[in-house]
N, C-alpha and C. Protein backbone atom coordinates (compact mmCIF):
# COMPACT_ATOMS: atom_id res chain seq x y z
N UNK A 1 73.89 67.76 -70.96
CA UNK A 1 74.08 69.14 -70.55
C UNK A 1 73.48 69.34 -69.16
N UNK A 2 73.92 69.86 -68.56
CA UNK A 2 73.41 70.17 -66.74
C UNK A 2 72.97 71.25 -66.74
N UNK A 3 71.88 71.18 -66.01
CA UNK A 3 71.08 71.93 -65.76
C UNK A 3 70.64 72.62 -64.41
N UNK A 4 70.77 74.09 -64.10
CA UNK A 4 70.87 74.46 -62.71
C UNK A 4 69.42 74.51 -62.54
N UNK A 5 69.09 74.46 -61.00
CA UNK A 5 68.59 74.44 -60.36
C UNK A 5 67.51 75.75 -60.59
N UNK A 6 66.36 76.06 -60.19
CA UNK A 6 65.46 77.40 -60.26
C UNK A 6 65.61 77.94 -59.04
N UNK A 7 66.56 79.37 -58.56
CA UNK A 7 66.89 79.96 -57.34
C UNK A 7 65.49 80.22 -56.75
N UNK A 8 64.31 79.40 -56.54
CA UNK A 8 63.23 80.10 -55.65
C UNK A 8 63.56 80.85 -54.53
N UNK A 9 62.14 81.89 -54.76
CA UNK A 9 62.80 83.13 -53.41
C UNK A 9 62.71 82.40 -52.15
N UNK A 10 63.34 83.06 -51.84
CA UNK A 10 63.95 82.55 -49.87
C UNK A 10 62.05 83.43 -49.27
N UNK A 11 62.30 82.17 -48.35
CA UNK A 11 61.07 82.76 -47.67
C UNK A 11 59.73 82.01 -48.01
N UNK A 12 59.80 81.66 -49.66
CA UNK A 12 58.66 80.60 -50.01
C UNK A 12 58.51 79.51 -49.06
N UNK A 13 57.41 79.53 -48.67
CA UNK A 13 56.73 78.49 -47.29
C UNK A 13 56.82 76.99 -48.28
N UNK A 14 57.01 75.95 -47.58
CA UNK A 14 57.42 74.57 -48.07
C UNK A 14 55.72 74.01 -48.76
N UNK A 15 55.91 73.36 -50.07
CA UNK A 15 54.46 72.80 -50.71
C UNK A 15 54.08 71.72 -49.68
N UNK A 16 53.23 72.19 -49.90
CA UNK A 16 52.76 70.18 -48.76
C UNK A 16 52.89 69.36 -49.88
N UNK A 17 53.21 68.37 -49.69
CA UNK A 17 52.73 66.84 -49.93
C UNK A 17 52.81 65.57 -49.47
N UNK A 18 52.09 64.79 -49.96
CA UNK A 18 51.68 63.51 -49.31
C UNK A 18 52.48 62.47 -50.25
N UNK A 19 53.38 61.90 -50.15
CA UNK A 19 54.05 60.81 -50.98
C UNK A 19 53.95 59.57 -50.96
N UNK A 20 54.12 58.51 -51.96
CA UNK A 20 54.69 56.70 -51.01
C UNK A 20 55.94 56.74 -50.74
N UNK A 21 56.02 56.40 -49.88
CA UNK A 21 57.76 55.83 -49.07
C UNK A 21 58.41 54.24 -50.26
N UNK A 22 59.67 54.41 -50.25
CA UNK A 22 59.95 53.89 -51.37
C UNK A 22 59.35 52.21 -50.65
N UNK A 23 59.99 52.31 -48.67
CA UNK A 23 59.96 51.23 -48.07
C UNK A 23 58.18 50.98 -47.46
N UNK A 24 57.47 51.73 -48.08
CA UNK A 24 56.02 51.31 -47.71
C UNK A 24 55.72 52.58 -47.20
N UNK A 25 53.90 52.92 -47.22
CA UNK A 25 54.14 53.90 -46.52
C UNK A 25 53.25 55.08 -46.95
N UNK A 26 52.98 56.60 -46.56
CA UNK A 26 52.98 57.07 -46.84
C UNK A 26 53.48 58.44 -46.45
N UNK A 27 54.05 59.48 -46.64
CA UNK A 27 55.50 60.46 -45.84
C UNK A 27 54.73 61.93 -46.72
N UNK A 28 54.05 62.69 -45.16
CA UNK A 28 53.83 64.08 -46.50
C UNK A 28 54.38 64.92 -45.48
N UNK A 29 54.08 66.29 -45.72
CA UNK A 29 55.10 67.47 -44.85
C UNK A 29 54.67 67.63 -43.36
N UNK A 30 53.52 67.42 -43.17
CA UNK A 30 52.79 67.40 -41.80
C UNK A 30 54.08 66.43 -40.70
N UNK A 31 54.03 64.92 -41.70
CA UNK A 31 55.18 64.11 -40.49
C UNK A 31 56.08 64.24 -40.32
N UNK A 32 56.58 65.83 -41.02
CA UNK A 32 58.04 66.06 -40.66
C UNK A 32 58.48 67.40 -39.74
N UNK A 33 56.88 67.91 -39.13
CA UNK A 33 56.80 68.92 -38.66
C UNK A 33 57.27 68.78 -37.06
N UNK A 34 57.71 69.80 -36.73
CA UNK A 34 58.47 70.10 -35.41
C UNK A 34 59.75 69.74 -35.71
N UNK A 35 60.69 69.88 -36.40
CA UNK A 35 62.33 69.40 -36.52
C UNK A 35 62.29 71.23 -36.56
N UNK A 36 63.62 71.36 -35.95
CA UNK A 36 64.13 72.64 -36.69
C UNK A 36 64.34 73.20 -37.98
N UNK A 37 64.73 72.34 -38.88
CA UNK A 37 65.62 71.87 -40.29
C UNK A 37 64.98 71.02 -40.78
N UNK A 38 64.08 71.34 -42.16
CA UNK A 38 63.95 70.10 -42.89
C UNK A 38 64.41 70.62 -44.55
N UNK A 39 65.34 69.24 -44.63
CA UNK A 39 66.01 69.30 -46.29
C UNK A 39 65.18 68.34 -47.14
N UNK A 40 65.11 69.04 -48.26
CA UNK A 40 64.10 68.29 -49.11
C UNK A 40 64.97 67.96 -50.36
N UNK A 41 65.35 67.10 -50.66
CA UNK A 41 66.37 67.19 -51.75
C UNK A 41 65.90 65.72 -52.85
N UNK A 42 65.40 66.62 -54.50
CA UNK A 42 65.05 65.70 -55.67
C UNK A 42 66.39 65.22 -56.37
N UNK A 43 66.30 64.09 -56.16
CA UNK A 43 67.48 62.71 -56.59
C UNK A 43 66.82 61.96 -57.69
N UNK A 44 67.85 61.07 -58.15
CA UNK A 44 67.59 60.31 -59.51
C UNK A 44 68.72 58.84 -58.78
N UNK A 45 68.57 57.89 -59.87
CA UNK A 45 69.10 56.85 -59.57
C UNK A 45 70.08 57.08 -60.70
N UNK A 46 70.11 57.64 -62.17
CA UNK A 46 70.59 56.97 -63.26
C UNK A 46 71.54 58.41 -63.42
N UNK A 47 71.29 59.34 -62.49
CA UNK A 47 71.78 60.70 -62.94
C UNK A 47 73.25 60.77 -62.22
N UNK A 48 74.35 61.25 -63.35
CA UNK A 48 75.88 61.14 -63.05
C UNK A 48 76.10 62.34 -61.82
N UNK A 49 75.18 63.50 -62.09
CA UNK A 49 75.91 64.22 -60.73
C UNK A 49 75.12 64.07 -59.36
N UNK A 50 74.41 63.00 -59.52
CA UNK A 50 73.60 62.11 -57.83
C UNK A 50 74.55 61.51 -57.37
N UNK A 51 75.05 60.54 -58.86
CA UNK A 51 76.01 59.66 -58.45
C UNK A 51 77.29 60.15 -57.08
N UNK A 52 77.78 61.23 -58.03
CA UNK A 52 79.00 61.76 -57.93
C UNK A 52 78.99 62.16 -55.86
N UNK A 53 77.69 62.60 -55.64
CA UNK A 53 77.40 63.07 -54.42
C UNK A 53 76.90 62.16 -53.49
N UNK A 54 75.98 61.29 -54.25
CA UNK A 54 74.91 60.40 -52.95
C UNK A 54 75.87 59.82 -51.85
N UNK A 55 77.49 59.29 -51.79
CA UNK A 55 77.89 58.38 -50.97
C UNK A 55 78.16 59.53 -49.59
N UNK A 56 78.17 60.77 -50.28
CA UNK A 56 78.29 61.74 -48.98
C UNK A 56 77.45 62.32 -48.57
N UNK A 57 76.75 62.08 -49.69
CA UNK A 57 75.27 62.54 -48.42
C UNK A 57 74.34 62.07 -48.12
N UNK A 58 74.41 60.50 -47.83
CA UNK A 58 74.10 59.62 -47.33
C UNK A 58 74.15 60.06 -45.50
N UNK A 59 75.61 59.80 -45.07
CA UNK A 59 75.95 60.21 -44.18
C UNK A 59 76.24 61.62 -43.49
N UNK A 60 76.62 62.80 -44.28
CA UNK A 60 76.20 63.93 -43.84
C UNK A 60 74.79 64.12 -43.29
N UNK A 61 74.00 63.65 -43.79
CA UNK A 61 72.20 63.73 -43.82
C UNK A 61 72.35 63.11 -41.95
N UNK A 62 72.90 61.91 -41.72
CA UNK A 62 72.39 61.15 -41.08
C UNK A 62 73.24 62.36 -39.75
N UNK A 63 74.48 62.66 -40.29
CA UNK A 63 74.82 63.44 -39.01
C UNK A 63 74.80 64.51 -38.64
N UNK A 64 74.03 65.35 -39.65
CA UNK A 64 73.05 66.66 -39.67
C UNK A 64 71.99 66.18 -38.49
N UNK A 65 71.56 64.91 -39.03
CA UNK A 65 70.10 64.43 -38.10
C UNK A 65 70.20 64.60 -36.43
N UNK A 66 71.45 64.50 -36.09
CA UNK A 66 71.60 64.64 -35.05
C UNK A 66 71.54 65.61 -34.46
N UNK A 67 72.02 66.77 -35.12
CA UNK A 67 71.81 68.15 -34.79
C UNK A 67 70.44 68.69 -34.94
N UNK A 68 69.24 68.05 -35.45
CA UNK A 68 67.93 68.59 -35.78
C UNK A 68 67.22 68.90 -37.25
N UNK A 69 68.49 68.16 -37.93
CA UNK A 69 68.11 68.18 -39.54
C UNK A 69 67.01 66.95 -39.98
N UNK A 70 65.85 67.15 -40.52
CA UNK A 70 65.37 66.02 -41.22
C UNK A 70 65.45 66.07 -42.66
N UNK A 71 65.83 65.03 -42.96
CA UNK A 71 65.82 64.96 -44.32
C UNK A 71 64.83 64.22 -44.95
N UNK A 72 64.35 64.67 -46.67
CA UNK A 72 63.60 63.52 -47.05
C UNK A 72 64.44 63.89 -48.50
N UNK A 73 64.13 62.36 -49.61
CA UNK A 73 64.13 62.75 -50.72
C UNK A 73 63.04 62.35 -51.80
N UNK A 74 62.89 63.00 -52.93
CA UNK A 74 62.16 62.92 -53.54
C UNK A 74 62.43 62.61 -55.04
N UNK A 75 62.16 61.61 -55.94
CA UNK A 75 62.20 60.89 -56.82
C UNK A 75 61.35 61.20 -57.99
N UNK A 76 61.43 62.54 -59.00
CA UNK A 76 60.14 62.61 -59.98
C UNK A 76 60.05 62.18 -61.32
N UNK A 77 61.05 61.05 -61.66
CA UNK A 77 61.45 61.85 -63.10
C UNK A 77 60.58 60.43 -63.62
N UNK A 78 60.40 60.19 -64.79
CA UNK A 78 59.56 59.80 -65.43
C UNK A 78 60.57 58.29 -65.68
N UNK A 79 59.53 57.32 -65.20
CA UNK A 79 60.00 55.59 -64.87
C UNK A 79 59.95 55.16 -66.09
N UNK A 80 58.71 55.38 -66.90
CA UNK A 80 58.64 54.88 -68.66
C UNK A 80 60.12 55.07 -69.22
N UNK A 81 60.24 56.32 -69.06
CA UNK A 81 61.14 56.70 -70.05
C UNK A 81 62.65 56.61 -69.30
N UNK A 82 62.85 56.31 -68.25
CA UNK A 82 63.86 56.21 -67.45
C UNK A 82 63.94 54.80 -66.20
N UNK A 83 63.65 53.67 -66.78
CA UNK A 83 63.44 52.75 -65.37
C UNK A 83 64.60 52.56 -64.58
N UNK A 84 65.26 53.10 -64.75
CA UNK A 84 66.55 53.25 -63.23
C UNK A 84 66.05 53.55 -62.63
N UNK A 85 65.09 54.53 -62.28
CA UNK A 85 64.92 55.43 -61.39
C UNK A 85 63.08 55.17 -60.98
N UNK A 86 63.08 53.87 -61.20
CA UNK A 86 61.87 52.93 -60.81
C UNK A 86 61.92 52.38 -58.80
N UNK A 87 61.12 51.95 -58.78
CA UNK A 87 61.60 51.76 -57.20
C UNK A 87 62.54 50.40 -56.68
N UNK A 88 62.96 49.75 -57.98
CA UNK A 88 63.77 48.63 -57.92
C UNK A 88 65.38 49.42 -57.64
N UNK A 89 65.57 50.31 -58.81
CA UNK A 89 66.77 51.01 -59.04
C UNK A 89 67.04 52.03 -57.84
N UNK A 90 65.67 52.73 -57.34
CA UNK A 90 65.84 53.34 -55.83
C UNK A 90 66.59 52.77 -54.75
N UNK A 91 65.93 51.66 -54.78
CA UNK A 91 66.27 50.65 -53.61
C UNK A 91 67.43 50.12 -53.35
N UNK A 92 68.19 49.96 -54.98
CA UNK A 92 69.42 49.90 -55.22
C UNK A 92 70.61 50.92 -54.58
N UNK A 93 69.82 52.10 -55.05
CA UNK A 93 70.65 53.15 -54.77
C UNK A 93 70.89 53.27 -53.28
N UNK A 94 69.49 53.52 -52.59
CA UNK A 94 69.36 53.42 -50.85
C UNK A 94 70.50 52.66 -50.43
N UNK A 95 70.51 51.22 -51.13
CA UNK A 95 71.73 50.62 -50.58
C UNK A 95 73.22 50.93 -50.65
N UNK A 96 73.67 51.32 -51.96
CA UNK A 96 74.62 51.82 -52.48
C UNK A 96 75.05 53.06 -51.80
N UNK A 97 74.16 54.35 -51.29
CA UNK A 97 74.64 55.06 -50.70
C UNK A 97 74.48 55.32 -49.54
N UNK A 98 73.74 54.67 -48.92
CA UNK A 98 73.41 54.24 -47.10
C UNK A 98 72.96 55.72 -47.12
N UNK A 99 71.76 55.71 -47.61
CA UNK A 99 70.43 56.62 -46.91
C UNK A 99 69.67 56.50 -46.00
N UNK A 100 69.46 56.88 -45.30
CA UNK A 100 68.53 56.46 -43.74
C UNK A 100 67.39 57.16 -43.66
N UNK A 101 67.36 58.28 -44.60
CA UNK A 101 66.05 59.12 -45.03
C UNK A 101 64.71 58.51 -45.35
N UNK A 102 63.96 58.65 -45.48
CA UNK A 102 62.76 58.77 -46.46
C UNK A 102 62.79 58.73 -47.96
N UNK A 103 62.87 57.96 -48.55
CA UNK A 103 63.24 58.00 -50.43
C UNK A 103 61.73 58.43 -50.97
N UNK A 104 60.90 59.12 -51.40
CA UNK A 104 59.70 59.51 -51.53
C UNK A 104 59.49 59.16 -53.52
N UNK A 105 58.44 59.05 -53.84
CA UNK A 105 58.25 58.52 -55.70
C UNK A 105 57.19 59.57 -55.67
N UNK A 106 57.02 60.28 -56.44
CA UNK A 106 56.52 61.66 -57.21
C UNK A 106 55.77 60.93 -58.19
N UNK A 107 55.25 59.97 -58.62
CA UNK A 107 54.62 59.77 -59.83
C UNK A 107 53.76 60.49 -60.94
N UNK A 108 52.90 61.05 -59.91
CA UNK A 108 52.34 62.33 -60.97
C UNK A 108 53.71 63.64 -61.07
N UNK A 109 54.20 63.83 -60.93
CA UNK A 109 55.53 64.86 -61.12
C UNK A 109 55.07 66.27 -60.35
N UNK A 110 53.48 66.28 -59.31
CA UNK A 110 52.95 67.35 -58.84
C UNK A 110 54.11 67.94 -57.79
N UNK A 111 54.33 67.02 -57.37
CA UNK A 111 55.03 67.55 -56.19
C UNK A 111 56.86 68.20 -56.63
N UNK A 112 57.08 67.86 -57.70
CA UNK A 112 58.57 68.77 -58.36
C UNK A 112 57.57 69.95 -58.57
N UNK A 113 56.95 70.18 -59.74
CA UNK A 113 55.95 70.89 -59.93
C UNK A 113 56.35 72.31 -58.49
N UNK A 114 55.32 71.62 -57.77
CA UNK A 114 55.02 72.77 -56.50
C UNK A 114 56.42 73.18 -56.45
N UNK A 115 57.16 72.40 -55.97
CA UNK A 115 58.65 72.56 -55.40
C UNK A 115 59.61 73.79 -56.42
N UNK A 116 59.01 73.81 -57.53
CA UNK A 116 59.84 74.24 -59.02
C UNK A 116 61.52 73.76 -58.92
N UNK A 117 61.37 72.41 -58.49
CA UNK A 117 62.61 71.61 -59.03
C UNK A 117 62.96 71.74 -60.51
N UNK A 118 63.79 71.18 -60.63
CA UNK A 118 64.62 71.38 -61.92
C UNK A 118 65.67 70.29 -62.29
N UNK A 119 66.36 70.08 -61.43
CA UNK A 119 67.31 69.06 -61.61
C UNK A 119 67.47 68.50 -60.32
N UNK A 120 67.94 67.19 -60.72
CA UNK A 120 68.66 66.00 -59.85
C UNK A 120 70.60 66.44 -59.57
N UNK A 121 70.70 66.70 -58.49
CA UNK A 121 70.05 66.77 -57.28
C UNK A 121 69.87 68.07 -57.40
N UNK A 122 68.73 68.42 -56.53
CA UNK A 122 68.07 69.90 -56.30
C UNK A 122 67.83 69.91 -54.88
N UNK A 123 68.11 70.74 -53.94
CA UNK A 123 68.13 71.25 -52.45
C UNK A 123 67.27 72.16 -52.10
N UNK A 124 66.50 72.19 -51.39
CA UNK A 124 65.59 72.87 -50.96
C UNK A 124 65.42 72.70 -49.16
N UNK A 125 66.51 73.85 -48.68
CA UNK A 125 66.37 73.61 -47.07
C UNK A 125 65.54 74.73 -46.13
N UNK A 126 64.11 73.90 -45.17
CA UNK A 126 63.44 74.69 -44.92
C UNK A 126 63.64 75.11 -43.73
N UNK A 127 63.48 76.50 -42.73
CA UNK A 127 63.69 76.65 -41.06
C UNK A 127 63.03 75.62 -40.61
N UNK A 128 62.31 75.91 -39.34
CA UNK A 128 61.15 75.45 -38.15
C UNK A 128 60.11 75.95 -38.59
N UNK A 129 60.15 76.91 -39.31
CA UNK A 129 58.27 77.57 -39.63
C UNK A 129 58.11 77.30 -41.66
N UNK A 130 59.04 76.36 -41.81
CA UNK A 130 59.61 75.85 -43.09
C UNK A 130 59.02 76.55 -43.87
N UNK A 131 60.03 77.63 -44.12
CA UNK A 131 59.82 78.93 -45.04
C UNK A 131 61.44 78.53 -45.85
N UNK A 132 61.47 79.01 -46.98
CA UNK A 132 62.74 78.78 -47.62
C UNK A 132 63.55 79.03 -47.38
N UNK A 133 64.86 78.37 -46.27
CA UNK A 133 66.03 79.36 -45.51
C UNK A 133 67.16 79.27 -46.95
N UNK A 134 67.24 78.49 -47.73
CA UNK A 134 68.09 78.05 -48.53
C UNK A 134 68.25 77.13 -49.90
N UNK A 135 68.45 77.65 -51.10
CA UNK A 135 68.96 76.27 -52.06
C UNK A 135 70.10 76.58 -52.71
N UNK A 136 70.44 75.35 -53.36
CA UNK A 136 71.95 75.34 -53.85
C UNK A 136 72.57 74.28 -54.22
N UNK A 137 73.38 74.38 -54.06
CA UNK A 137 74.66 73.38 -54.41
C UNK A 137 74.72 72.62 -53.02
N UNK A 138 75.47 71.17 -53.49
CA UNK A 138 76.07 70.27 -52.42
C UNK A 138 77.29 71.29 -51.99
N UNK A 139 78.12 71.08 -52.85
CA UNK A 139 79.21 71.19 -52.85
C UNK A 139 79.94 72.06 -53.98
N UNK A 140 81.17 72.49 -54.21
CA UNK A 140 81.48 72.81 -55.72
C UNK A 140 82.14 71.84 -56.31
N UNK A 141 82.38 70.64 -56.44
CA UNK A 141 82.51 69.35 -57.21
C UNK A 141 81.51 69.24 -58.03
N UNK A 142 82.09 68.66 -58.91
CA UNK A 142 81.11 68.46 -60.16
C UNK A 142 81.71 66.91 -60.81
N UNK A 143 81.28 66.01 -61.50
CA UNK A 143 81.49 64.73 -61.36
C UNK A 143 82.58 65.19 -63.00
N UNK A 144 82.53 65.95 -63.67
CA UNK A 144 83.74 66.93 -64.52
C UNK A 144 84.97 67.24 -64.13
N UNK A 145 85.02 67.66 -62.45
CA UNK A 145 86.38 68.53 -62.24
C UNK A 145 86.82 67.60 -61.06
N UNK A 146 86.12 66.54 -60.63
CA UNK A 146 86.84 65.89 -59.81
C UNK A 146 87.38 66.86 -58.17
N UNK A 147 87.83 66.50 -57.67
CA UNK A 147 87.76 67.29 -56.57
C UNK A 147 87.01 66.50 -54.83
N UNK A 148 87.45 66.98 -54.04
CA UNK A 148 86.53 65.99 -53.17
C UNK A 148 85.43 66.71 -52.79
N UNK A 149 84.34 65.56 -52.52
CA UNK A 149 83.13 66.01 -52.34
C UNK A 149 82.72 65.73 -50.73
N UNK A 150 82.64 66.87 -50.08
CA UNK A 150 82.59 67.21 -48.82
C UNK A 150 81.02 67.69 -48.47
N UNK A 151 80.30 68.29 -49.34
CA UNK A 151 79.17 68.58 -48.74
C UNK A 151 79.20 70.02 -47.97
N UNK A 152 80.32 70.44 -47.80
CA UNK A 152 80.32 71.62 -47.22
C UNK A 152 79.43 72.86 -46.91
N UNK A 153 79.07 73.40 -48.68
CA UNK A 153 78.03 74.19 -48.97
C UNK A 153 76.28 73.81 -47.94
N UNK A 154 76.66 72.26 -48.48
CA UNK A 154 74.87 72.09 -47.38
C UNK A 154 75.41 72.41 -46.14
N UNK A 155 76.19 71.83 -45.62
CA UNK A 155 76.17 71.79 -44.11
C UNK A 155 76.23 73.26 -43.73
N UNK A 156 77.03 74.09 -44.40
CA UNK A 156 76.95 75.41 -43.81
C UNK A 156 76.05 75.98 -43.66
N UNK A 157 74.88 75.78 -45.05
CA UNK A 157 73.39 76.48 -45.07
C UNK A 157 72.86 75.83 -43.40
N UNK A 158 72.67 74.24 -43.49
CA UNK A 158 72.22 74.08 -42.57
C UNK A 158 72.96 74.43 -40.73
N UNK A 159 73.94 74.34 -40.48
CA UNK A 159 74.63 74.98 -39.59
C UNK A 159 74.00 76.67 -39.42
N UNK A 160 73.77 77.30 -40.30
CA UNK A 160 72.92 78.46 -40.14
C UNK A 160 71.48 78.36 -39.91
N UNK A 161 70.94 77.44 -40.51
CA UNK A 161 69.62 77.29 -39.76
C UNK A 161 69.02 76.82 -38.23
N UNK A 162 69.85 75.81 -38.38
CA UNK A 162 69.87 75.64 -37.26
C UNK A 162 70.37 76.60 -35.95
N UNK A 163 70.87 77.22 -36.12
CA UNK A 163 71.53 78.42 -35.03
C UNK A 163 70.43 79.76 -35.37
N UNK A 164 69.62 79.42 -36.29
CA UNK A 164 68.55 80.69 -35.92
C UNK A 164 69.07 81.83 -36.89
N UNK A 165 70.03 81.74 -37.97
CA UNK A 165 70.72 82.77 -38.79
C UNK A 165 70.68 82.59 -40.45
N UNK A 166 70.04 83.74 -40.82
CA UNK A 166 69.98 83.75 -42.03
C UNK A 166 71.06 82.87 -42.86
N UNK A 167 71.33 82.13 -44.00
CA UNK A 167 72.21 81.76 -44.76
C UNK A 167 72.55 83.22 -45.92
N UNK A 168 73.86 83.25 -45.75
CA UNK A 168 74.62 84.07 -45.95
C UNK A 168 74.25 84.16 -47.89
N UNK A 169 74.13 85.02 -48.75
CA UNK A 169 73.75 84.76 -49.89
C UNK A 169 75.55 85.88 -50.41
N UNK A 170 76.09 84.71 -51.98
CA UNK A 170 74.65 84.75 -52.45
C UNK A 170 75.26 82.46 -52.66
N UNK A 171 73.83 82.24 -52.60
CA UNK A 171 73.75 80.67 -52.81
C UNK A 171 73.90 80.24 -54.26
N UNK A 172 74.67 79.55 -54.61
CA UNK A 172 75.38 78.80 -56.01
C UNK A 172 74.48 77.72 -56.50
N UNK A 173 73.59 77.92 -57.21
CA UNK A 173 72.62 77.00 -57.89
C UNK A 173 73.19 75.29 -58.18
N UNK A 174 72.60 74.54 -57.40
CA UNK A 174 72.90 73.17 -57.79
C UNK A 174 72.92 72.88 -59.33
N UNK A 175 73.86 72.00 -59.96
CA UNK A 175 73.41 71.48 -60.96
C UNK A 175 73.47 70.52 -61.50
N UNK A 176 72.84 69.75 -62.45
CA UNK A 176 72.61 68.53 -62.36
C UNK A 176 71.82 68.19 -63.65
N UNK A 177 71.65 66.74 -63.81
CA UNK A 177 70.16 65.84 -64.95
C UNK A 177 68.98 66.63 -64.56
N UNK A 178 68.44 67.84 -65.67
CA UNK A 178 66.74 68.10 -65.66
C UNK A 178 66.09 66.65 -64.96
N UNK A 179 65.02 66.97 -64.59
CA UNK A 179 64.20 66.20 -64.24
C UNK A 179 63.44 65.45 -65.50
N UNK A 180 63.46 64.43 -65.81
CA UNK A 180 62.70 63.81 -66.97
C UNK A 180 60.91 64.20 -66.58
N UNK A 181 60.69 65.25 -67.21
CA UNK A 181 59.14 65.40 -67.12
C UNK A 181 58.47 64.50 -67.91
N UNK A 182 57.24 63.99 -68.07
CA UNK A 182 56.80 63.56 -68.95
C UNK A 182 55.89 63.80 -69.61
N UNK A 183 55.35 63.94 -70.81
CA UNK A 183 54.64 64.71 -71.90
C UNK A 183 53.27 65.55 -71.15
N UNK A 184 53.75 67.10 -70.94
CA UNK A 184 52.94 67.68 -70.74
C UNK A 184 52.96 67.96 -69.40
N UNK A 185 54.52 67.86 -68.79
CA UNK A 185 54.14 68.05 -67.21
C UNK A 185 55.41 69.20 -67.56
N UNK A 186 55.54 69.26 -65.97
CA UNK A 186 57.08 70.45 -66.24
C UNK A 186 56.94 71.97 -65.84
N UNK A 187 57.74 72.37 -65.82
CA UNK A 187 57.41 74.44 -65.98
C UNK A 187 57.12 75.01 -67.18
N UNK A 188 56.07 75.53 -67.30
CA UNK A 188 55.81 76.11 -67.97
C UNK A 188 56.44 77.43 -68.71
């Protein structure tokens, strides 16, 4: 069953955190400061509507980047109970969908937590003073109705941020695989 996304209010200032990089490392919100645009978007390896999206936004991401978008993603869901989505199966994926981002591992699940993620994939796009300009949907494809997956919906949010202009509401809740919490983590 898919699960939408939690519409946090617009305007919520971005959580800090400090992550490991899948490729070594460590990546928190400070090193992503000064971009105009930063997209924060929680992915899965094993989850059908990542699948359905990652090969396009692989490359949307990379040619957003050009315009002033940074992207990172973030990985929370619980490895015990899900090892796809271990940093072997990440790495897999990185390859599979030519990410050029930052792949980030959440292990304690704090950082979905702050974020009030919800599902894989979940979008969270911040201005320059990374306050919440936007979340939502990729796209309206769903790995159900088939359809092509263009990415549209992000790029437009971000095309508005970047130009200094509110995103137009109202924004269509991503949806997707809950996040596998693990015993005792989660929203309350």
């Amino acid at each position: 069953m898919a699960i939408a996304s939690h519409m946090v209010s617009l305007g919520t200032p971005a959580p800090d955190f400090a992550l490991p990089a899948l490729g070594g490392g460590i990546v928190s919100l400070t090193d992503l400061a000064g971009a105009p645009a930063l997209l924060v978007v929680f992915l899965s390896n094993h989850c059908p509507y990542v699948k359905h999206l990652e090969s396009a936004l692989g490359p949307l991401a990379e040619k957003l980047a050009g315009d002033g978008l940074v992207t990172v993603a973030i990985c929370s869901n619980d490895t015990d109970r899900y090892p796809d989505d271990g940093p072997a199966g990440l790495a897999d994926q990185v390859a599979r969908a030519g990410f050029t981002f930052p792949y980030l591992i959440d292990t304690t699940q704090e950082t979905a937590t702050a974020f009030c993620a919800a599902c894989t994939p979940d979008f969270f796009l911040y201005d320059a003073q990374r306050r919440l300009a936007w979340r939502g949907q990729f796209d309206n494809s769903r790995p159900s109705t088939g359809g092509p997956v263009t990415g549209e919906t992000l790029r437009a949010a971000v095309e508005h941020v970047l130009a200094g202009r509110p995103v137009p509401e109202p924004h269509a809740p991503s949806l997707g695989c809950g996040i596998k919490w693990k015993a005792g983590n989660g929203p309350s």
